[in-house]
Protein backbone atom coordinates (compact mmCIF):
# COMPACT_ATOMS: atom_id res chain seq x y z
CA UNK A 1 -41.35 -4.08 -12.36
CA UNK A 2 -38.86 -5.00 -9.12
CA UNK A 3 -36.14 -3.69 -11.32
CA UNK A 4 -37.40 -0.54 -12.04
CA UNK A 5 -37.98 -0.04 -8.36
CA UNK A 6 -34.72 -1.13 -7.63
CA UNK A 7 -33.06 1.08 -9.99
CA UNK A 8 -34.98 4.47 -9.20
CA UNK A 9 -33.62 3.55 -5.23
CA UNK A 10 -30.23 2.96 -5.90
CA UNK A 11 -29.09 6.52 -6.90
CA UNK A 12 -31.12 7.70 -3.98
CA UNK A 13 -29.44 5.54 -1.56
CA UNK A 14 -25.93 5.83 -2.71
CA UNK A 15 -27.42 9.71 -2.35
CA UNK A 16 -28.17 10.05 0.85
CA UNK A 17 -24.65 8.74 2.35
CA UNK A 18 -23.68 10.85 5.66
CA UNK A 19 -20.51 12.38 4.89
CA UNK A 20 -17.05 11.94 7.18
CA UNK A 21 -16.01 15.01 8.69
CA UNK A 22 -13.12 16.64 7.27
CA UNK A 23 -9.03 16.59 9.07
CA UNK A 24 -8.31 19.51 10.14
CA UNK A 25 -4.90 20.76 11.19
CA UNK A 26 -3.04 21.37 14.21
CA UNK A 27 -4.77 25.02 15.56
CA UNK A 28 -1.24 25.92 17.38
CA UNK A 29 1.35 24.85 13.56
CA UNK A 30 -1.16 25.34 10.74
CA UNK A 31 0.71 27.39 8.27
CA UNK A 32 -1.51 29.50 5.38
CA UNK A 33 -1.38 26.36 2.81
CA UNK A 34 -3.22 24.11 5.58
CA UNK A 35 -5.53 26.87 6.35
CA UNK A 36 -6.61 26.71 2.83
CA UNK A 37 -6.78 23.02 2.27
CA UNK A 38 -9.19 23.00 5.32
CA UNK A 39 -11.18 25.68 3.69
CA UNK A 40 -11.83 23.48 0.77
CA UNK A 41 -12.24 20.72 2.65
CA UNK A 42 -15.30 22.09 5.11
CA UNK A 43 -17.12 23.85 2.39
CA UNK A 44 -16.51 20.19 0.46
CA UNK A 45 -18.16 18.56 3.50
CA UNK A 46 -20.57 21.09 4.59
CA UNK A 47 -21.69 20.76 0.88
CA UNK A 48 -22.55 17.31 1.47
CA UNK A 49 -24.23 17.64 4.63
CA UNK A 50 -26.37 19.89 3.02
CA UNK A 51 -27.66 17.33 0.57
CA UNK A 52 -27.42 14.87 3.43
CA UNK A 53 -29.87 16.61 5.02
CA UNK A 54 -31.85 16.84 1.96
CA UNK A 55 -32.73 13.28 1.38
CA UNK A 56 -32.49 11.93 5.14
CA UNK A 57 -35.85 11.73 6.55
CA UNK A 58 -34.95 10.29 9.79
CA UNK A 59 -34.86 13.48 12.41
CA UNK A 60 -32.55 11.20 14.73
CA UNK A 61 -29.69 11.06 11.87
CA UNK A 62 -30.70 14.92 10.87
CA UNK A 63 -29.82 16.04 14.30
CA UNK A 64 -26.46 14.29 14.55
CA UNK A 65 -25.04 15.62 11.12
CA UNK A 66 -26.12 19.08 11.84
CA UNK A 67 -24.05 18.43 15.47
CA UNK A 68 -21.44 17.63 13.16
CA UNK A 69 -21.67 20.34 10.94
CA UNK A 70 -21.37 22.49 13.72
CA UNK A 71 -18.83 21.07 15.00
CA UNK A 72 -16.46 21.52 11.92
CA UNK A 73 -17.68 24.89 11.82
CA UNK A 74 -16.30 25.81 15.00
CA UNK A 75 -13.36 24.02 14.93
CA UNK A 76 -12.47 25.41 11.83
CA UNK A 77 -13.34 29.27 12.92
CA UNK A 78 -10.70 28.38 15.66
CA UNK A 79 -8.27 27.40 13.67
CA UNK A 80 -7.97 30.56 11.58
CA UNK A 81 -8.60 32.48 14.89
CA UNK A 82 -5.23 31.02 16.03
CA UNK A 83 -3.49 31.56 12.93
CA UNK A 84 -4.38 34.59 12.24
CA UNK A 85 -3.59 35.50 16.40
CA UNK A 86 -0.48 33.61 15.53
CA UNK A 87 1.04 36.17 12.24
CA UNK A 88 -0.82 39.41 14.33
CA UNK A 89 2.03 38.65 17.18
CA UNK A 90 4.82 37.41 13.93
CA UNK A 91 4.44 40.75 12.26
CA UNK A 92 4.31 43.31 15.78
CA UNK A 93 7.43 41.46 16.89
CA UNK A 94 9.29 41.47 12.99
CA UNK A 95 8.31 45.38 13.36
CA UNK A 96 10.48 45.93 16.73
């Protein structure tokens, strides 16, 4: 019977492993193919934090990956701001 009990845990605990927060690039020399790798790369990790937060029961740990997940977020958002900032002022001065 231990063996059963260890097997039905195992998937959940391999499971419930708090994901790393993504790279990202450089806000101020991403360039369009870095801007999409990071794109991938959050919804990769948000998609685990999501089931993170799924099978964590501890509020402590819950807390600190939606911090996280926020973080990212944000970061990310600023990064395209930048860019996109960035190839606004490219094209206005490749028009003069």
């Amino acid at each position: 019977m231990v063996v059963s009990t260890t097997v039905m845990t195992a998937p959940l605990a391999l499971a419930c492993k708090r994901p790393s927060m993504p790279t990202l690039p450089n806000a101020e020399t991403v360039v369009i193919a870095e801007v999409v790798e990071a794109k991938k790369a959050v919804i990769k990790y948000m998609e685990e934090a999501e089931k993170y937060l799924g099978c964590s029961r501890v509020k402590k740990r819950q807390d600190k990956i939606m911090e996280q997940m926020r973080i990212v977020s944000s970061d990310f958002n600023y990064i395209v701001q930048i860019y996109k900032e960035r190839a606004r002022v490219q094209k206005a001065l490749a028009q003069q």
